[in-house]
PDB file of N, CA and C in Angstrom:
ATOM      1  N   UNK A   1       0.824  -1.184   0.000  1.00  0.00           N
ATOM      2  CA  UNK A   1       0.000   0.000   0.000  1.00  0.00           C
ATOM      3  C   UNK A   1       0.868   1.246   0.000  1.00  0.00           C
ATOM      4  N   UNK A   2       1.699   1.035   0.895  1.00  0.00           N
ATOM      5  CA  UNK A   2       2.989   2.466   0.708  1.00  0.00           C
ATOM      6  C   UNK A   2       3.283   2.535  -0.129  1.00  0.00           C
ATOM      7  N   UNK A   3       3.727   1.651  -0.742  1.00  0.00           N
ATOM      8  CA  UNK A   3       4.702   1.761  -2.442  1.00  0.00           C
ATOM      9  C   UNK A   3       3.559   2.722  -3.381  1.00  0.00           C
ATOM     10  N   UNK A   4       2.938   2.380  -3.430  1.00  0.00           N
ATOM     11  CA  UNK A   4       2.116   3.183  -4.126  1.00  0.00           C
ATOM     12  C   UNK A   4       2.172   4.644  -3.966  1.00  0.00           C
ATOM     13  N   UNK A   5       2.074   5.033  -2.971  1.00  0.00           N
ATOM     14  CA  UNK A   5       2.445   6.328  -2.433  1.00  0.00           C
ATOM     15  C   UNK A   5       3.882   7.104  -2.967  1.00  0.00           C
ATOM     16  N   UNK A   6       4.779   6.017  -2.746  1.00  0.00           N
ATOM     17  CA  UNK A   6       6.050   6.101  -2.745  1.00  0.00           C
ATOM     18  C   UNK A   6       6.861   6.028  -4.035  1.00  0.00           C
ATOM     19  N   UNK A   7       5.544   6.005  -5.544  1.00  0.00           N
ATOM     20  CA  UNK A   7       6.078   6.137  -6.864  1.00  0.00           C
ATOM     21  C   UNK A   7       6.535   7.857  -7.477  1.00  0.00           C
ATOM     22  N   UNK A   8       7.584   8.071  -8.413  1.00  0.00           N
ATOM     23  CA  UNK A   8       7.482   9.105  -8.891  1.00  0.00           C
ATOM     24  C   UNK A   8       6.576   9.537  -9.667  1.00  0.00           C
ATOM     25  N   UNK A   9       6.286  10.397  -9.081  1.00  0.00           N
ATOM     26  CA  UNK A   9       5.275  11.415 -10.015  1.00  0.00           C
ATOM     27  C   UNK A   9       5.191  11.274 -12.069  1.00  0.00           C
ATOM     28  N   UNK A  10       6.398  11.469 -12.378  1.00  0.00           N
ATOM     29  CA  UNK A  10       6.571  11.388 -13.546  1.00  0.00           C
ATOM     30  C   UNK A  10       7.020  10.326 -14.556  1.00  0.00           C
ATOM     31  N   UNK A  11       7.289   8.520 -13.881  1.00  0.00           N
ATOM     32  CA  UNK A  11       7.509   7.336 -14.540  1.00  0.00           C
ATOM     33  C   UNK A  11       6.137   7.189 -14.966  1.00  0.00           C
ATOM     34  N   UNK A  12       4.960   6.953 -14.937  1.00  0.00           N
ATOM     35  CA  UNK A  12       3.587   6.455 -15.748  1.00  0.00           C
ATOM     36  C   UNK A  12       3.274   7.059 -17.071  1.00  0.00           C
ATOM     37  N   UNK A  13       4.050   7.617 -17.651  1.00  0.00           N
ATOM     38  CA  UNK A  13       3.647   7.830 -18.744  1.00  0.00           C
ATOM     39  C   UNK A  13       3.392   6.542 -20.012  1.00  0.00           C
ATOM     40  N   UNK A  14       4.303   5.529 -19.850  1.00  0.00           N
ATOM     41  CA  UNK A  14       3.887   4.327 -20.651  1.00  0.00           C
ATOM     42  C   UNK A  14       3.063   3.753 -20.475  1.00  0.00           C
ATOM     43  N   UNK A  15       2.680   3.294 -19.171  1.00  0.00           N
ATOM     44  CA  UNK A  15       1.571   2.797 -18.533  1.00  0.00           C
ATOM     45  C   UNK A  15      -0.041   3.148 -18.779  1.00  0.00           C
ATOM     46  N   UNK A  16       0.422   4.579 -18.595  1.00  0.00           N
ATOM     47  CA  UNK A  16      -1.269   5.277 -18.942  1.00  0.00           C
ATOM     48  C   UNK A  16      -1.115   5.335 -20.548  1.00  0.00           C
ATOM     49  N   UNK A  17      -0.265   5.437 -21.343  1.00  0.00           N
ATOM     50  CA  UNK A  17      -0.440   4.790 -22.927  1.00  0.00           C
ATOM     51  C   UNK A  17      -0.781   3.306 -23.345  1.00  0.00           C
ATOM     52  N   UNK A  18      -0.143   2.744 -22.134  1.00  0.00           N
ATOM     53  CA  UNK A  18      -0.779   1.112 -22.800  1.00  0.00           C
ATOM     54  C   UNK A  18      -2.082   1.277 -22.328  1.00  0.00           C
ATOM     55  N   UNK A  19      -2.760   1.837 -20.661  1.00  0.00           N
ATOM     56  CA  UNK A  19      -3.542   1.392 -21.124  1.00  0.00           C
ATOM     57  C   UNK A  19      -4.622   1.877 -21.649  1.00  0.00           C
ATOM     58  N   UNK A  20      -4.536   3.276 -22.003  1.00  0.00           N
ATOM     59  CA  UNK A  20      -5.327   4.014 -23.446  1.00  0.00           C
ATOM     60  C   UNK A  20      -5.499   3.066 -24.359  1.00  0.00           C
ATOM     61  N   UNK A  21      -4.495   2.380 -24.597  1.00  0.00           N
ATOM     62  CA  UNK A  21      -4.495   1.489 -26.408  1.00  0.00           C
ATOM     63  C   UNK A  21      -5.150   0.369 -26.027  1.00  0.00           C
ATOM     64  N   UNK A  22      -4.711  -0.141 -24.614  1.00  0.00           N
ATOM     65  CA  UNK A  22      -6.144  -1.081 -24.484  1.00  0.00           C
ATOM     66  C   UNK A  22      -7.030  -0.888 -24.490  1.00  0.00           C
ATOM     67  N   UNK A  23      -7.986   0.461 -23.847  1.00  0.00           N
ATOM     68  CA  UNK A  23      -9.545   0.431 -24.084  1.00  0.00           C
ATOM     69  C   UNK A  23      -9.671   0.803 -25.224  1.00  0.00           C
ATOM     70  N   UNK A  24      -8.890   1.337 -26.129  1.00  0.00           N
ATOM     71  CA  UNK A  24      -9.072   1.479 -27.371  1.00  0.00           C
ATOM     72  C   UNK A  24      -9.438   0.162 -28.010  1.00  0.00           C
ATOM     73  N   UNK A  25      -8.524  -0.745 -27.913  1.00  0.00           N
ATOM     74  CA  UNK A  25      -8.850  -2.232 -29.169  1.00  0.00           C
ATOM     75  C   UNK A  25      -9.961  -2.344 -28.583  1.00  0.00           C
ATOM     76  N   UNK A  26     -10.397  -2.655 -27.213  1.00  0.00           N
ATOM     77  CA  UNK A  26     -11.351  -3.200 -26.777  1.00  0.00           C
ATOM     78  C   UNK A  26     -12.814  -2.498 -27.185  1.00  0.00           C
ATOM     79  N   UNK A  27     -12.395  -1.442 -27.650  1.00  0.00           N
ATOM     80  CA  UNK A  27     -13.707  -0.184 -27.679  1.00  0.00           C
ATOM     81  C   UNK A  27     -14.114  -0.950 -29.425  1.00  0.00           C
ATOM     82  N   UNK A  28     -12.735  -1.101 -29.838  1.00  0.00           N
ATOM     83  CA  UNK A  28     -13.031  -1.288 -31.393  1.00  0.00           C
ATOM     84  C   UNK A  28     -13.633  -2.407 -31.665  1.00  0.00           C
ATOM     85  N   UNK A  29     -13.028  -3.459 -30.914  1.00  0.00           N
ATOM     86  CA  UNK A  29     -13.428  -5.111 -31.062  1.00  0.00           C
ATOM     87  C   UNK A  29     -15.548  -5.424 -30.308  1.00  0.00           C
ATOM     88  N   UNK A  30     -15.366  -4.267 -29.185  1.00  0.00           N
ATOM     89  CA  UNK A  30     -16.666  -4.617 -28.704  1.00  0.00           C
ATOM     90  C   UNK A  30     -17.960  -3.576 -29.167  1.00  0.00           C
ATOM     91  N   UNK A  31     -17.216  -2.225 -30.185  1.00  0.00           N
ATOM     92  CA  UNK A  31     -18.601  -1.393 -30.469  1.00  0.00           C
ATOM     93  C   UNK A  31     -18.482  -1.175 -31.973  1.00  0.00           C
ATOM     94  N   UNK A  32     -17.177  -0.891 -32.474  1.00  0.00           N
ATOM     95  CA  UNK A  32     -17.273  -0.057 -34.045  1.00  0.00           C
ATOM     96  C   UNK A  32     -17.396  -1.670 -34.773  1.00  0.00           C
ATOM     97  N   UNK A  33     -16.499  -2.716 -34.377  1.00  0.00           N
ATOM     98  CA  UNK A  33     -16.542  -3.762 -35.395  1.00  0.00           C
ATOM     99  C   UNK A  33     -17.858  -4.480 -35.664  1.00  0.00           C
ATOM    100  N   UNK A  34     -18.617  -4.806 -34.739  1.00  0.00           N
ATOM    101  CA  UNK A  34     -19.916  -5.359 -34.750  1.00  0.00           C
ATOM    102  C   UNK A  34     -21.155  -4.179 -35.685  1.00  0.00           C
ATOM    103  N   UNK A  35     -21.178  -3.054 -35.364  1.00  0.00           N
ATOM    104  CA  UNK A  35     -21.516  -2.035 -36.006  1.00  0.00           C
ATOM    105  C   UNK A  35     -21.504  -2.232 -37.535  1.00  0.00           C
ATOM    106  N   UNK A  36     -19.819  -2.308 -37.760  1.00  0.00           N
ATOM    107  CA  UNK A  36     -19.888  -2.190 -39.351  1.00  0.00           C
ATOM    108  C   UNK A  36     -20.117  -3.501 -39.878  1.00  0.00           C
ATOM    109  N   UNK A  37     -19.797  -4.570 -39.089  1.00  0.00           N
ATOM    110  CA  UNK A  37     -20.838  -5.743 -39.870  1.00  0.00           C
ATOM    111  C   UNK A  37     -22.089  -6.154 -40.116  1.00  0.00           C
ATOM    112  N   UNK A  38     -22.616  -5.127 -38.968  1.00  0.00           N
ATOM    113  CA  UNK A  38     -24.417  -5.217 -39.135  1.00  0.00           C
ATOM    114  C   UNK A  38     -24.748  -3.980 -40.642  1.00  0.00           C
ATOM    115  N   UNK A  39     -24.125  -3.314 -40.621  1.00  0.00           N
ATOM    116  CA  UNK A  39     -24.105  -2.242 -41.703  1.00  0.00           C
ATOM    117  C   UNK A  39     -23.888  -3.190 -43.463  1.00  0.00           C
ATOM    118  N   UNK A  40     -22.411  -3.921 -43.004  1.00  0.00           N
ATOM    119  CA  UNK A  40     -22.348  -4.418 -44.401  1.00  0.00           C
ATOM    120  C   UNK A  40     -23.716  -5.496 -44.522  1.00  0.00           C
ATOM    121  N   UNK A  41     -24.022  -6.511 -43.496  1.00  0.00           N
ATOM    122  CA  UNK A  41     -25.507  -7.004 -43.789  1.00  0.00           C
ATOM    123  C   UNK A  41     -26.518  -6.586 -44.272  1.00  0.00           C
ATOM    124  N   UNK A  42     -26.573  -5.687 -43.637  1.00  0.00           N
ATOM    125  CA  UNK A  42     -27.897  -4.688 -44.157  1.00  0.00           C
ATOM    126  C   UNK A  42     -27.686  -4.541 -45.723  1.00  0.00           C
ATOM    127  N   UNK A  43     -26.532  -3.440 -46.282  1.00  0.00           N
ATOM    128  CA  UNK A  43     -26.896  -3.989 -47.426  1.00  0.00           C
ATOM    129  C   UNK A  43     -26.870  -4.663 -48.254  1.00  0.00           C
ATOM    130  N   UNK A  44     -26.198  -5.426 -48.340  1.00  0.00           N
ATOM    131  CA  UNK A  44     -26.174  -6.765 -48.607  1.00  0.00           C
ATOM    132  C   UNK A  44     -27.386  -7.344 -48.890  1.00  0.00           C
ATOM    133  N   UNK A  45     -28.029  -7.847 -47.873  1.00  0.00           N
ATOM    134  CA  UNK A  45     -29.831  -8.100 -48.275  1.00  0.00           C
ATOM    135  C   UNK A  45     -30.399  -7.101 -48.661  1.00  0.00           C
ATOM    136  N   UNK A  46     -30.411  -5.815 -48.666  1.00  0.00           N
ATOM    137  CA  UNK A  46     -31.300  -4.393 -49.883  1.00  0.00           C
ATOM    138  C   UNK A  46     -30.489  -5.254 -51.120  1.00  0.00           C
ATOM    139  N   UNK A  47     -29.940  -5.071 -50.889  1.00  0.00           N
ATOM    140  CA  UNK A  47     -29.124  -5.651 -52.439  1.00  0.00           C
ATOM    141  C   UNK A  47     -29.716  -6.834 -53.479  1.00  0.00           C
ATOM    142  N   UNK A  48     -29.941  -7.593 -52.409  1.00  0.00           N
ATOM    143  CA  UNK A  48     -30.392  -9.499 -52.971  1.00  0.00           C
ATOM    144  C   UNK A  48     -31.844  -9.848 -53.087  1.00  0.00           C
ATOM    145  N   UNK A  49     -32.502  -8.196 -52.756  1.00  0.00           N
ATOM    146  CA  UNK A  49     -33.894  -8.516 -52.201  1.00  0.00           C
ATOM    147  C   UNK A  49     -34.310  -8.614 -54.000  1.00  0.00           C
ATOM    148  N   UNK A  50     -35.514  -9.582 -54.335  1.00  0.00           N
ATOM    149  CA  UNK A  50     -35.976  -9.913 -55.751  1.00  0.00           C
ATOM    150  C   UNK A  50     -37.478  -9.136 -55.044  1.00  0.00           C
ATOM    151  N   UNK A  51     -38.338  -9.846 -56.418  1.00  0.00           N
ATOM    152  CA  UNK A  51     -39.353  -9.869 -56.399  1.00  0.00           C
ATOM    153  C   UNK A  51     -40.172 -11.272 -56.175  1.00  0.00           C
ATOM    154  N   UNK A  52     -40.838 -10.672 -54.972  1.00  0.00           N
ATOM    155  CA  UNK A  52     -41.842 -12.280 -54.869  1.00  0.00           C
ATOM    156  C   UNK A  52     -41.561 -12.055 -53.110  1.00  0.00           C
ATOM    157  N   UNK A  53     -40.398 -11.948 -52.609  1.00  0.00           N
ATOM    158  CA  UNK A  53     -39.893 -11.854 -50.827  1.00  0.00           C
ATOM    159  C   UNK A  53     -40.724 -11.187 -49.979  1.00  0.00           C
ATOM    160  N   UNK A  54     -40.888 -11.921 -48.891  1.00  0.00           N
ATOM    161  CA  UNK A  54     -41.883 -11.574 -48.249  1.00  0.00           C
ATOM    162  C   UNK A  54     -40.527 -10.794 -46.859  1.00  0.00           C
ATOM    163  N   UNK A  55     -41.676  -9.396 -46.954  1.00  0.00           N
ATOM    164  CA  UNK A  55     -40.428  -8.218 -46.043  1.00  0.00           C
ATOM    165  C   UNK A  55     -40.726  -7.742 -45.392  1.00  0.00           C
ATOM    166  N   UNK A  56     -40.101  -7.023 -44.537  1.00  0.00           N
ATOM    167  CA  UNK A  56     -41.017  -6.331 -43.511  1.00  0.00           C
ATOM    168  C   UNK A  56     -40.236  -4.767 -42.963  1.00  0.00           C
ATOM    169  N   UNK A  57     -40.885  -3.548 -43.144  1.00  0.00           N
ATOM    170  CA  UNK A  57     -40.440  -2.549 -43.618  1.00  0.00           C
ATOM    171  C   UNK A  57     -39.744  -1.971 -42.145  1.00  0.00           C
ATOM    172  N   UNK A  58     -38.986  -0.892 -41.853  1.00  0.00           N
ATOM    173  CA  UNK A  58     -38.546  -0.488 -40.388  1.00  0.00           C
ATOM    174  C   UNK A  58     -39.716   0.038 -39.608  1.00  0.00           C
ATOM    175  N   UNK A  59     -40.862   0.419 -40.273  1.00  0.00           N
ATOM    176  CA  UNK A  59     -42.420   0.942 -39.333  1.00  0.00           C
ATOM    177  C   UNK A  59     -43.429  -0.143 -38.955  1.00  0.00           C
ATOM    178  N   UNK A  60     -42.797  -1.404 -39.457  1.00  0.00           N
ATOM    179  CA  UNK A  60     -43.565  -2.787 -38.953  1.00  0.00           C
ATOM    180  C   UNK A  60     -44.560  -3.372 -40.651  1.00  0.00           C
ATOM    181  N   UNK A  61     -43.850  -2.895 -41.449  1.00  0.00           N
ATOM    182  CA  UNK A  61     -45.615  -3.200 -42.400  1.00  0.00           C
ATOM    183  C   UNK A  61     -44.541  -4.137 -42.865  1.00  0.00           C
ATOM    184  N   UNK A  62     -45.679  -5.273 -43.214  1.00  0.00           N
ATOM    185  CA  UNK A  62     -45.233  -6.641 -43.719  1.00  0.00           C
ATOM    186  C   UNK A  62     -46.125  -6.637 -45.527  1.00  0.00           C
ATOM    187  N   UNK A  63     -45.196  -7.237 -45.861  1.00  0.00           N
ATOM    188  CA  UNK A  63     -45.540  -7.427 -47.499  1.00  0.00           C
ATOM    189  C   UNK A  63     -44.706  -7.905 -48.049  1.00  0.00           C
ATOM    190  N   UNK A  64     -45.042  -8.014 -49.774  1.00  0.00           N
ATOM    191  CA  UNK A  64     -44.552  -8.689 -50.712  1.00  0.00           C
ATOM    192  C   UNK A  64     -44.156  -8.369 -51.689  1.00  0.00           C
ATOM    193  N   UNK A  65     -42.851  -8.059 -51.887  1.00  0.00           N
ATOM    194  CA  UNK A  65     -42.192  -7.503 -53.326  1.00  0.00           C
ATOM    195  C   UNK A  65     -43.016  -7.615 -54.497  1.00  0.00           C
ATOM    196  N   UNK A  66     -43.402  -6.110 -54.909  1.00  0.00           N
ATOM    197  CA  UNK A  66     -44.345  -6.589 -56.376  1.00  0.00           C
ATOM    198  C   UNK A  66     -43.384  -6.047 -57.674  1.00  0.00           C
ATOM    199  N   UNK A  67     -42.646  -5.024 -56.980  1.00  0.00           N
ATOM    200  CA  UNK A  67     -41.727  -4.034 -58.113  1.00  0.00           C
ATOM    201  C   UNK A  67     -40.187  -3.633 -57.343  1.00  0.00           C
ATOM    202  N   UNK A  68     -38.876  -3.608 -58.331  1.00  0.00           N
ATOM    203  CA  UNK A  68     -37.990  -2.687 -57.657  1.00  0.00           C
ATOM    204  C   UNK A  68     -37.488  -1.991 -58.699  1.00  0.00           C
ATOM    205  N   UNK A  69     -37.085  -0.929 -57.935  1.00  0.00           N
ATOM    206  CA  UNK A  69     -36.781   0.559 -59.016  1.00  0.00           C
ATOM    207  C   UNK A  69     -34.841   0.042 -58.443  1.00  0.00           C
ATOM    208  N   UNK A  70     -34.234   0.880 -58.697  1.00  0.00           N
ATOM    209  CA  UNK A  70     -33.103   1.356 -58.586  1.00  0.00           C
ATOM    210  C   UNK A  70     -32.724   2.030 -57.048  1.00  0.00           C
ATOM    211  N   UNK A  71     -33.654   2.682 -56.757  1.00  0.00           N
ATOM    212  CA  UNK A  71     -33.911   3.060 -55.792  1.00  0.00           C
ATOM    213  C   UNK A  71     -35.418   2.971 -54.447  1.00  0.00           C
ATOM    214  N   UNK A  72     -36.444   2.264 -54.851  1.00  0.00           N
ATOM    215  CA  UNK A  72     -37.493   2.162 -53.892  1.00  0.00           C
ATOM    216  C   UNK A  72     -38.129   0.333 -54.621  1.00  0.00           C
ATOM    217  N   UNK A  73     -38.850   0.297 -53.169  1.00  0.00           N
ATOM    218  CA  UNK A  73     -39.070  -1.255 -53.698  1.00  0.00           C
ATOM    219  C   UNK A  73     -40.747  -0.911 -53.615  1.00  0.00           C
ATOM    220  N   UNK A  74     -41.693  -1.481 -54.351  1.00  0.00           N
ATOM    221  CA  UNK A  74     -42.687  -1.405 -54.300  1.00  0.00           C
ATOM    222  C   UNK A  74     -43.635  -3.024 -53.601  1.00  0.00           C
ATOM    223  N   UNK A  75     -44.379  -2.919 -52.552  1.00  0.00           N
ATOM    224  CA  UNK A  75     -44.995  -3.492 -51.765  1.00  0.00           C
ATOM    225  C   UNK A  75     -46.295  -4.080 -51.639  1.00  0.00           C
ATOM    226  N   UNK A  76     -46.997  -5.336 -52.317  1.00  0.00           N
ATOM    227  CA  UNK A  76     -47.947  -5.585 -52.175  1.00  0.00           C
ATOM    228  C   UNK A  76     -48.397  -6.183 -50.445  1.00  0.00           C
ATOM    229  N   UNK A  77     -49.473  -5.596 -50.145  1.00  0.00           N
ATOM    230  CA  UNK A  77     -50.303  -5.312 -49.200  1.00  0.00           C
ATOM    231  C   UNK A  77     -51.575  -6.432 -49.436  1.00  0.00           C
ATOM    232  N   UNK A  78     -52.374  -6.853 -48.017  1.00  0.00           N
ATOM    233  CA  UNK A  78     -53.909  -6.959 -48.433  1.00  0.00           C
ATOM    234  C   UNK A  78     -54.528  -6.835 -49.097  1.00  0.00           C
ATOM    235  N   UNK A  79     -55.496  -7.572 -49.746  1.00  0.00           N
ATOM    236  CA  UNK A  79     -56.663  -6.760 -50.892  1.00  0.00           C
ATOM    237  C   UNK A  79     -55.958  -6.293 -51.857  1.00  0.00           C
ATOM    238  N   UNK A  80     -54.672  -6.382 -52.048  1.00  0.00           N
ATOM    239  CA  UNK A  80     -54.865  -5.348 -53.686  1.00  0.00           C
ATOM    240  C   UNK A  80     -53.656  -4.128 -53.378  1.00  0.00           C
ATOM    241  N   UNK A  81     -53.667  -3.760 -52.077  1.00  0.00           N
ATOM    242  CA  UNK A  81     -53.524  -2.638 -51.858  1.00  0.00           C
ATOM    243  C   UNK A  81     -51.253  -2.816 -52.488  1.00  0.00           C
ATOM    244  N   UNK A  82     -50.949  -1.310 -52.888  1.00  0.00           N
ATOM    245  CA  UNK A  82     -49.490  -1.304 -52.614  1.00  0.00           C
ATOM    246  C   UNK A  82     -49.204   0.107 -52.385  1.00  0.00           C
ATOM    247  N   UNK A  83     -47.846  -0.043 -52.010  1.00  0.00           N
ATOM    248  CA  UNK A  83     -47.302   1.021 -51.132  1.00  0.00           C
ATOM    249  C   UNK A  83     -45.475   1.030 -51.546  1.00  0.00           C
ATOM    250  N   UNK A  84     -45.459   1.662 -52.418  1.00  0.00           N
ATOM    251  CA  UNK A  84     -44.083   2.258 -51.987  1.00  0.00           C
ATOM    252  C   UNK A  84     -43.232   2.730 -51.218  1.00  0.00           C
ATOM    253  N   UNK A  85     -41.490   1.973 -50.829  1.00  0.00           N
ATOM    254  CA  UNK A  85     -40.956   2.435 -50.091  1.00  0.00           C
ATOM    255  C   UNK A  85     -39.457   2.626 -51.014  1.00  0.00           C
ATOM    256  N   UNK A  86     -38.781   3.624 -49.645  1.00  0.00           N
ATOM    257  CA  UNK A  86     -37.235   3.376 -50.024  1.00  0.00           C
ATOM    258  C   UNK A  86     -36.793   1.898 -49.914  1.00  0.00           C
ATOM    259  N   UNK A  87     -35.652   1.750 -50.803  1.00  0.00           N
ATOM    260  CA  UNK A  87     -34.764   0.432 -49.988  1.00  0.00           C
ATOM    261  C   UNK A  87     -34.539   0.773 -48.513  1.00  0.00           C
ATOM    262  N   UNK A  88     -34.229   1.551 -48.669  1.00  0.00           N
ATOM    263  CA  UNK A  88     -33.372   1.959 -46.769  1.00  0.00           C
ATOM    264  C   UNK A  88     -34.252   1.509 -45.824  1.00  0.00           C
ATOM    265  N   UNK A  89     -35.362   1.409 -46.259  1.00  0.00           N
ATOM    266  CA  UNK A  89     -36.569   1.774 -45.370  1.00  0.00           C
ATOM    267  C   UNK A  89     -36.946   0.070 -44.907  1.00  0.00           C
ATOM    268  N   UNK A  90     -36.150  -0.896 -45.938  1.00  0.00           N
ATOM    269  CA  UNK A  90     -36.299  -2.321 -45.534  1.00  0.00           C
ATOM    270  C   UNK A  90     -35.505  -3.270 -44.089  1.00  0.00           C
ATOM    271  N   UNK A  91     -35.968  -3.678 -42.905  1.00  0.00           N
ATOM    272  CA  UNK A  91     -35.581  -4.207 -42.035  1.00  0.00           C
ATOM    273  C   UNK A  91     -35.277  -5.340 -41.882  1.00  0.00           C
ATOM    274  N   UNK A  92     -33.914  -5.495 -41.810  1.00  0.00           N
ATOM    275  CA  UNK A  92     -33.285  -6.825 -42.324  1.00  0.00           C
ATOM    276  C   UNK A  92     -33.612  -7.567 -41.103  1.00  0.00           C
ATOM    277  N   UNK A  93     -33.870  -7.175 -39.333  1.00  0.00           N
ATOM    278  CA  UNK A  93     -34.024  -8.089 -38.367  1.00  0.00           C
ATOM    279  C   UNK A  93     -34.790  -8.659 -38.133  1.00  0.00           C
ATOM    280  N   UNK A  94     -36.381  -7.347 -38.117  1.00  0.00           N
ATOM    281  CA  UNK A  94     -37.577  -8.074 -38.558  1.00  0.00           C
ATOM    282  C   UNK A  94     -37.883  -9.006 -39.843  1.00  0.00           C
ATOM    283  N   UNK A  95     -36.948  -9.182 -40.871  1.00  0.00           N
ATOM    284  CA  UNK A  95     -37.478  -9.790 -42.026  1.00  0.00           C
ATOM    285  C   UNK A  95     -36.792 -11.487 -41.376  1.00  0.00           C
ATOM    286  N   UNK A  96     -35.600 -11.291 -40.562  1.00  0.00           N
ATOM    287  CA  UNK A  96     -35.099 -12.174 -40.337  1.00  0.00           C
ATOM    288  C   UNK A  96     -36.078 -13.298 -39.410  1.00  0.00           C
ATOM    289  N   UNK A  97     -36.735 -12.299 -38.018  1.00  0.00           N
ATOM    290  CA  UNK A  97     -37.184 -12.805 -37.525  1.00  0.00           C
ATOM    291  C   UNK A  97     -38.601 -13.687 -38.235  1.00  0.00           C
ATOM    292  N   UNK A  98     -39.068 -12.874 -39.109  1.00  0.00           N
ATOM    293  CA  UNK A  98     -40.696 -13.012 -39.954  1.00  0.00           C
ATOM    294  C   UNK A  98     -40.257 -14.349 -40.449  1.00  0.00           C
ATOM    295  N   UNK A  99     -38.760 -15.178 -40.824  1.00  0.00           N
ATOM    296  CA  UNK A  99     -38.706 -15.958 -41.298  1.00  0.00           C
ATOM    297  C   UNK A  99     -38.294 -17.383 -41.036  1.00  0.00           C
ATOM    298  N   UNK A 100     -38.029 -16.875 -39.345  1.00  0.00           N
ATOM    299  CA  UNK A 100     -37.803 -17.735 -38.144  1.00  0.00           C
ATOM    300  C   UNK A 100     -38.922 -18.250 -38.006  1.00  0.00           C
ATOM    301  N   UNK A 101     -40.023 -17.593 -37.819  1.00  0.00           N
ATOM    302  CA  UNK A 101     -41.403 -18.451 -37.585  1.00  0.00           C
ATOM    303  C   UNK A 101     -42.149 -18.664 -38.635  1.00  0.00           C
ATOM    304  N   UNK A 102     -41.896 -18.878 -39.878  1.00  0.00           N
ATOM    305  CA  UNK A 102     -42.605 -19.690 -40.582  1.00  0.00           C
ATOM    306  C   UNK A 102     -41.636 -20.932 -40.478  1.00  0.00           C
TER     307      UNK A 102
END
């Protein structure tokens, strides 16, 4: 417990650099890396999505690829009904889950 007391003031400078660089990897390995792989997933499936896939949008609406543009996928609904969206706007977790329980 004395020793502690009993360090110079000015030797920790390596110390408090290692362990900066440790919470660093650790920051990287446990928040940014998982991040950018859920990112490359995501589009990835906007990407692969056809026509006919049953999807389910980020506001909860569930449907069925009737059209895709370049940019928006078009959505058959109930009855008849469709609804245009962005790609962006498609939820890869809910579509995941929608496909767990069938």
């Amino acid at each position: 417990m004395y020793s502690i007391l009993l360090q110079a003031p000015g030797g920790g400078g390596t110390s408090t650099l290692i362990l900066f660089g440790g919470i660093a990897i650790i920051f990287y390995f446990f928040m940014i890396r998982p991040q950018q792989k859920k990112q490359k997933d995501q589009k990835k499936f906007i990407s692969e999505i056809k026509k006919g896939d049953d999807i389910v949008t980020i506001g909860g609406i569930h449907g069925r690829v009737s059209a895709i543009d370049d940019e928006t996928v078009t959505l058959d609904l109930e009855k008849g009904a469709k609804i245009k969206f962005e790609r962006s706007a498609i939820s890869l977790e809910s579509t995941k889950k929608q496909a767990a329980k069938s």
